[in-house]
Every structure is written in structure tokens, then in C-alpha cells.
Protein backbone atom coordinates (compact mmCIF):
# COMPACT_ATOMS: atom_id res chain seq x y z
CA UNK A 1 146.75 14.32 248.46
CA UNK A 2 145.78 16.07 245.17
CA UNK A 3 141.96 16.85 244.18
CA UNK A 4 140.74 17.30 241.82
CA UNK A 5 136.73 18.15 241.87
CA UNK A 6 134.09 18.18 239.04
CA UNK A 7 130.50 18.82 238.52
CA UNK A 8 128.51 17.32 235.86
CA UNK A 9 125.49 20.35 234.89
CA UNK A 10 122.47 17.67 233.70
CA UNK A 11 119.86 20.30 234.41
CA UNK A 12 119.38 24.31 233.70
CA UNK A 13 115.66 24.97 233.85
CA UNK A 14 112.88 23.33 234.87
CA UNK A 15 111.19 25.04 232.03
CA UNK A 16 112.81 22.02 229.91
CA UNK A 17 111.73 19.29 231.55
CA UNK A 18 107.87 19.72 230.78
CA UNK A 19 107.72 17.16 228.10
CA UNK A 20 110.10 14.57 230.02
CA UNK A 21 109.86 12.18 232.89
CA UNK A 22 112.36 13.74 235.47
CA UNK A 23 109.62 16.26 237.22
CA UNK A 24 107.17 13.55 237.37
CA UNK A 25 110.11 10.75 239.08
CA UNK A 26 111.41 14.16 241.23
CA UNK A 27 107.57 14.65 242.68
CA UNK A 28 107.38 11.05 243.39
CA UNK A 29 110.99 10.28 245.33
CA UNK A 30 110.49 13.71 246.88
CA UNK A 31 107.52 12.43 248.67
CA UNK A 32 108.45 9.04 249.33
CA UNK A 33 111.68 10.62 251.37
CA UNK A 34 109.27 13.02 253.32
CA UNK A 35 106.76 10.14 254.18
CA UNK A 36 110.05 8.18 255.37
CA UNK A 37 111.03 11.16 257.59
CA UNK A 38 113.69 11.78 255.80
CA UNK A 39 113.31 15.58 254.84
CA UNK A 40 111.37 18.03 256.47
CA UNK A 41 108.37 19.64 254.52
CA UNK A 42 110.57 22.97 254.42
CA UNK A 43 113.02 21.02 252.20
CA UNK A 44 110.60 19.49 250.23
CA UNK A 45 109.12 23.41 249.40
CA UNK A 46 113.03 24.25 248.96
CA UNK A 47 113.71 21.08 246.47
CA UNK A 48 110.14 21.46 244.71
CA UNK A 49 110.49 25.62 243.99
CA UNK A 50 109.28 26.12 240.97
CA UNK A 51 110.02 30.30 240.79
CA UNK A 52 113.84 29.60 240.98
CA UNK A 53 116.01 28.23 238.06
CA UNK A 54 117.12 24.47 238.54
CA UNK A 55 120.97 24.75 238.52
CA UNK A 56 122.89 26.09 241.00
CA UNK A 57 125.54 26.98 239.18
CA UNK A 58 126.75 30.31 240.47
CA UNK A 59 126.32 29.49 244.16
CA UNK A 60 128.52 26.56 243.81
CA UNK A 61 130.63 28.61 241.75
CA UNK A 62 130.28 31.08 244.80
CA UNK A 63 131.68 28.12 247.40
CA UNK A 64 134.10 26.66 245.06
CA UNK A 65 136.16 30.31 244.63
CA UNK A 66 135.59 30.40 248.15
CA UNK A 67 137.80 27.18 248.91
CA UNK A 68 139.97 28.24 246.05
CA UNK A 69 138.59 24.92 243.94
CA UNK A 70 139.94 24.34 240.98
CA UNK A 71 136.53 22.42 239.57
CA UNK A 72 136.02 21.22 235.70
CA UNK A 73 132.31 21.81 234.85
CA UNK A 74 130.36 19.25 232.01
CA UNK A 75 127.83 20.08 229.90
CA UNK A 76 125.65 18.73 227.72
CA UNK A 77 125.70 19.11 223.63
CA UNK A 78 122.63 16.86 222.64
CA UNK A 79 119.35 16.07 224.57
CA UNK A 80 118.68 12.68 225.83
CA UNK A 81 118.13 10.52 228.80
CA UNK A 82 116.56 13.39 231.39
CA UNK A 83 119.03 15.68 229.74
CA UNK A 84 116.76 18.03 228.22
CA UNK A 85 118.17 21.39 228.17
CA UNK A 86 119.31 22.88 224.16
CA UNK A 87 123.32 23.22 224.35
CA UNK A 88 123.34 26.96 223.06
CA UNK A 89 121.67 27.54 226.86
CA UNK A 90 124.61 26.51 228.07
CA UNK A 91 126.42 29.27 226.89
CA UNK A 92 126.03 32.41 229.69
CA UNK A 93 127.22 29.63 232.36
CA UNK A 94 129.78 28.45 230.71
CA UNK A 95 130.84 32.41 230.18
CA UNK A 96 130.59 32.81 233.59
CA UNK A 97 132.71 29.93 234.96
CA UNK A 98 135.52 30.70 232.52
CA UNK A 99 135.56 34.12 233.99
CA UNK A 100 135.72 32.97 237.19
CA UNK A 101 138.80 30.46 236.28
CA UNK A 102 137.25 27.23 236.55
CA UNK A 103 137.11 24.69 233.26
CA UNK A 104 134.45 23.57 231.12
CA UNK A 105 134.10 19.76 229.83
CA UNK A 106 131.41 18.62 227.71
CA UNK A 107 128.47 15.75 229.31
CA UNK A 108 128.70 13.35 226.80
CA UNK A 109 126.04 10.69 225.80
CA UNK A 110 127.86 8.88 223.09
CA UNK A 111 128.80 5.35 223.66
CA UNK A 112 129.79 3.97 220.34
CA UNK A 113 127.92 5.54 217.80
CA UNK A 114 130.74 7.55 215.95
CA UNK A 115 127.71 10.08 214.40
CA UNK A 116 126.85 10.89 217.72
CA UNK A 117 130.60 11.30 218.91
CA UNK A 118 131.10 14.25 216.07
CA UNK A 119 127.37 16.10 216.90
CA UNK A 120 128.56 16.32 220.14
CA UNK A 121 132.11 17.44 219.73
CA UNK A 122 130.73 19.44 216.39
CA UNK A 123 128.10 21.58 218.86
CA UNK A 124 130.73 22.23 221.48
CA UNK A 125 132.96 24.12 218.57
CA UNK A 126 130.00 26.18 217.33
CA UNK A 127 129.27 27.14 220.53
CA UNK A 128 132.32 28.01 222.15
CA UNK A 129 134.99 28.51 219.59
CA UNK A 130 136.77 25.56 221.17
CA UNK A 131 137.59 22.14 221.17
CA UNK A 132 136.30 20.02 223.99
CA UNK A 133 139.53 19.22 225.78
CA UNK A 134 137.72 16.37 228.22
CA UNK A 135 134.89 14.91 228.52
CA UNK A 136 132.65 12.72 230.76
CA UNK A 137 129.52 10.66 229.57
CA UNK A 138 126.29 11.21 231.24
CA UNK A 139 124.80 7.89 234.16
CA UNK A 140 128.50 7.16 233.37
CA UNK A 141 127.73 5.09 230.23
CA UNK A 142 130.62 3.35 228.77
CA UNK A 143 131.58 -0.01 226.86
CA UNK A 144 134.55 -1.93 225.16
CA UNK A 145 134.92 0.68 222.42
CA UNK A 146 134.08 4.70 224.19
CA UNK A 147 137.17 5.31 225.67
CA UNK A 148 139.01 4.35 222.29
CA UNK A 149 136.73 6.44 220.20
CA UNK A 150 136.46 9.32 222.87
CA UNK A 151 141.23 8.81 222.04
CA UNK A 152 140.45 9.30 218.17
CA UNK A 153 138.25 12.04 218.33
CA UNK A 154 141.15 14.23 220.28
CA UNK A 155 139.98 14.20 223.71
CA UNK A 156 142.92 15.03 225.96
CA UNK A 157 141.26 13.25 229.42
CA UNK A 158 137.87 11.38 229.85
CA UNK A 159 136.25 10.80 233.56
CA UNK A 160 133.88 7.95 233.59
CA UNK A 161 135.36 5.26 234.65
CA UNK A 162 134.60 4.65 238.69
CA UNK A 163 136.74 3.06 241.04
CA UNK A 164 140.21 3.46 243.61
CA UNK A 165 141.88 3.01 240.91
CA UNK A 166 144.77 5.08 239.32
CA UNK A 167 144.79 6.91 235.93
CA UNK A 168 145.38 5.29 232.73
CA UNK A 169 146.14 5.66 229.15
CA UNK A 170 143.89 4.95 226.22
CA UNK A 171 145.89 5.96 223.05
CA UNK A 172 146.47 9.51 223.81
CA UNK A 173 143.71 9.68 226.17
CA UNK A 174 144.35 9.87 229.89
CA UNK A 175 141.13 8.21 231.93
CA UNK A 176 141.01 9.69 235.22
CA UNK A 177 138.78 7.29 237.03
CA UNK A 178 136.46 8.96 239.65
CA UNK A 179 136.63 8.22 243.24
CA UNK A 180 133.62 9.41 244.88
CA UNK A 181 130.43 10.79 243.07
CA UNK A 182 127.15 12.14 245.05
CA UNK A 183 124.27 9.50 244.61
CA UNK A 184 126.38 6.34 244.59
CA UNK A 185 128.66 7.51 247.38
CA UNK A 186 125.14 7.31 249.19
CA UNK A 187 124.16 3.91 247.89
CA UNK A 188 127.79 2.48 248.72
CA UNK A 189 127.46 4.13 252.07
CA UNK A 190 124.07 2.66 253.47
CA UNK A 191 125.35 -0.58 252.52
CA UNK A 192 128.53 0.12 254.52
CA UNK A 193 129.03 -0.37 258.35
CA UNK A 194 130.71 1.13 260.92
CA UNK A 195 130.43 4.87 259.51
CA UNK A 196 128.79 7.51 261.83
CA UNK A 197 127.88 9.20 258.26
CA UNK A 198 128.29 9.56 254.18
CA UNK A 199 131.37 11.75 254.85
CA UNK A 200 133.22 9.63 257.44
CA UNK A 201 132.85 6.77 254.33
CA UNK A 202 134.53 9.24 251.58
CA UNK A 203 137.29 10.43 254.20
CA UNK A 204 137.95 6.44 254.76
CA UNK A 205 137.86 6.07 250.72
CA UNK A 206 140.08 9.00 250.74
CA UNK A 207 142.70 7.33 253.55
CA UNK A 208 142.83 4.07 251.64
CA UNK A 209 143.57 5.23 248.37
CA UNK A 210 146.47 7.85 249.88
CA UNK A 211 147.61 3.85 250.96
CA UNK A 212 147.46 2.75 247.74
CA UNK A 213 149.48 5.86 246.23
CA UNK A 214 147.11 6.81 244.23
CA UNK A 215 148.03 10.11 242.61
CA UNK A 216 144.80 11.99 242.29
CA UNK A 217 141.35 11.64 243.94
CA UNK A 218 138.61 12.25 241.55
CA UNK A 219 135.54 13.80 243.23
CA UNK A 220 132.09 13.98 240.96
CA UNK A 221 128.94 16.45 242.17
CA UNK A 222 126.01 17.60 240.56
CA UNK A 223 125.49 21.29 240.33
CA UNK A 224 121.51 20.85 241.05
CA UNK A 225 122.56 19.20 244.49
CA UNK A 226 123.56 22.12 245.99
CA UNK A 227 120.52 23.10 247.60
CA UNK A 228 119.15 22.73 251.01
CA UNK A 229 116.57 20.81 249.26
CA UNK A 230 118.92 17.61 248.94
CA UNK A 231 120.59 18.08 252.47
CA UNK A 232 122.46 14.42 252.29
CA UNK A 233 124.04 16.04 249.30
CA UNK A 234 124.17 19.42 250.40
CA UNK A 235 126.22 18.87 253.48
CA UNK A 236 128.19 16.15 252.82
CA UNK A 237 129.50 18.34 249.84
CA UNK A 238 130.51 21.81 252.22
CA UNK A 239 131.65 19.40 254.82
CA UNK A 240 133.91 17.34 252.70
CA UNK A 241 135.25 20.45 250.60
CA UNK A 242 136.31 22.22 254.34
CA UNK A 243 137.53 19.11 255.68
CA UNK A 244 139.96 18.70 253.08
CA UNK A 245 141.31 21.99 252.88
CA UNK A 246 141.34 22.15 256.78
CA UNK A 247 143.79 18.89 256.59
CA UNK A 248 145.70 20.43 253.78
CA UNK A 249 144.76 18.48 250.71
CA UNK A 250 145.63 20.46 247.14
CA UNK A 251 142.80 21.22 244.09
CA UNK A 252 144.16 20.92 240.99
CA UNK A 253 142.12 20.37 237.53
CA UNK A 254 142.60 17.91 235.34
CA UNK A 255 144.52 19.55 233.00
CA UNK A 256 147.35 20.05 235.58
CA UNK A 257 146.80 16.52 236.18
CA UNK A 258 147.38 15.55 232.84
CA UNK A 259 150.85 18.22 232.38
CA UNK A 260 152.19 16.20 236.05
CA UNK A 261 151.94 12.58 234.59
CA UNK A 262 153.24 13.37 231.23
CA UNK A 263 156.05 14.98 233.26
CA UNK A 264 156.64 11.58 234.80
CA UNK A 265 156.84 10.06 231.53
């Protein structure tokens, strides 16, 4: 089956999160896990460093190159919701992964407020020199009118939508709807039953929607998760990315995507 793999990049520093609530909620679900037993205190001092930089970026940029995956990376233009990093920070990463040969998106945040829609689009330009080809919103926020105004404002692919479910048109907008993304892959899994663990779940999503001939299976990961810190995350992550390429699955981006169903009329 074809990949394709993304990463959406809500965090760069911690350095910008002083005046925010996501250090304060990190502290407090850190602990609650370790009073549960479910990290060791090592990981909670490896989650809860302070001295290193928040993203992981170039160590997952390190495994991805390693597997030879084609991942699409999505950053933020505006502050907002935990989001707190300025966009022209973004720029040496962003540098760096289009170096390397993997694709930058921007994390959008816009839902139906067309102002908000051209600040975001607007900041991506100045920055980069470049139109935004996709785009995916940040906690996956959508409603009756995003995907038509994410169509008018030129997007070539959006990623927000969640479900087995195949891609679809919007206008000139293809929506590539994502299969299996980090934290609710966890939440979907502990309700589950008869899994030994998170990645037997994705490998059964994974058989059922090669059943239902679905062409592409849309994998979501956050950068900051790849850190011994978060080892649900961590692992299931390396261990899904080898298991795949052990059983011969192909990485492609979403812009191949897109040039293969236009193909297909």
C-alpha cells in the first residue's frame, strides 16, 4: 500500500511557552502518568529537559531519510491555541527539511474567518518566497465552510479530515483524510480489544483499509513526540515506520498523491 507520512511541528522552544498554559498542563499529565506507573522517572527527566530545544525536528528528520520517508512537515503562521512559537522561527527548519528533500505545509488555525485564511497564507509567502501548496489545521479544527475556503484560497491538498476513508475533491482541493494520528490512535486503541499493543491496532487499521481499496494511508505524528520521553509515541512510531518498509509498503508525499489521482481522471 502507498504512505504517505506527515508531521504537524506545534512546538519549537520551550522558551515560547512561558506566558501560555501548555508547560503548566505538560508538568501536570507528566506526573499523573508517573504516579500511574506509566513512565519511569528517567523519562519523566527526558520529557521535562529544560536545556534541550522542544522539537525534534532533525532527529526525526535523521530517521525519516533513514527509511527513505517521503514526510510533508506543517507549520504554523499565527499564534494561538498552545501554538506559541513566531512563524519567522520557523524558517532555519523549514531550510533544513527542504534540503534534505522532504515538504513543508503550513499548520493552519483558520476555520472560517476569511481574514485569518489570508494572514496565514500572506506570512507563509513573506517567509518563504512560496505559496503554501497544502495545508492542515491545527486539533484538526474544521466546519461546513474550511475545506471550501481552504479550495478558494489555492490550496492544492488539505489533511484534516480523519477517518478510513478515501480522498476527495472540494473544488480544486483534494482532502486527503488521515488514517492514523499519534494521541487519538492511543485513545481509539485503549478502547479497543483484542490488541497485544497501539501498533498491532494501526497494522489492523492498515489491513482493513488495503480491504477497502483505499488508495493512500495517511499517517499524522508530532515532531515533539519523538523522544524517549513519550515512549507510547516514541516506539510505536520506529516500530510502525520499520514494519512497513520490512513488508514492503511505498512513501510517497502528497504531492505525488495528488499527480496519481489526477492521472486517473
Amino acid at each position: 500500500m502507498k504512505i504517505i507520512v506527515s508531521h504537524d511541528v506545534d512546538h519549537l522552544y520551550w522558551s515560547e511557552h512561558w506566558k501560555d498554559t501548555f508547560i503548566p498542563g505538560l508538568i501536570r499529565r507528566t506526573l499523573l502518568e508517573w504516579s500511574k506507573n506509566s513512565i519511569t522517572f528517567s523519562e519523566v527527566k527526558r520529557r521535562l529537559n529544560f536545556n534541550e530545544t522542544l522539537n525534534q525536528l532533525e532527529s526525526l528528520a535523521d530517521f525519516n531519510s533513514k527509511y527513505n520517508v517521503k514526510a510533508t512537515f506543517f507549520f504554523g503562521m499565527r499564534k494561538g491555541l498552545n501554538l506559541s512559537y513566531h512563524y519567522k522561527r520557523t524558517l532555519p527548519y523549514i531550510k533544513m527539511l527542504n534540503a534534505r528533500g522532504f515538504h513543508v505545509g503550513l499548520h493552519g488555525q483558520a476555520v472560517d474567518k476569511v481574514e485569518e485564511f489570508e494572514l496565514e497564507k500572506r506570512n507563509f509567502f513573506k517567509l518563504t518566497g512560496n505559496d503554501p501548496h497544502g495545508i492542515r489545521n491545527h486539533y484538526l479544527r474544521l466546519n461546513d465552510r474550511t475545506l471550501s475556503l481552504m479550495a478558494k484560497y489555492g490550496y492544492l491538498y488539505d489533511s484534516t479530515d480523519y477517518g478510513l476513508k478515501p480522498p476527495y475533491k472540494i473544488g480544486e482541493l483534494w482532502e486527503f483524510p488521515i488514517q492514523s494520528m499519534d494521541g487519538r490512535e492511543l485513545k481509539e486503541f485503549e478502547k479497543s480489544s483484542g490488541y497485544r499493543n497501539m501498533l498491532d491496532y494501526t497494522i489492523m487499521k492498515l489491513t482493513k483499509a488495503q480491504k477497502n481499496d483505499l488508495p493512500f494511508f495517511v499517517i499524522n505524528f508530532h515532531d515533539i513526540y519523538f523522544n524517549e520521553g513519550y515512549p507510547k509515541f516514541y516506539y510505536w512510531y520506529k516500530d510502525l515506520i520499520t514494519c512497513l518498509v520490512k513488508d514492503g509498503h511505498v512513501f510517497v508525499n502528497f504531492e505525488e498523491a495528488i499527480t496519481e489521482l489526477n492521472g486517473q481522471g
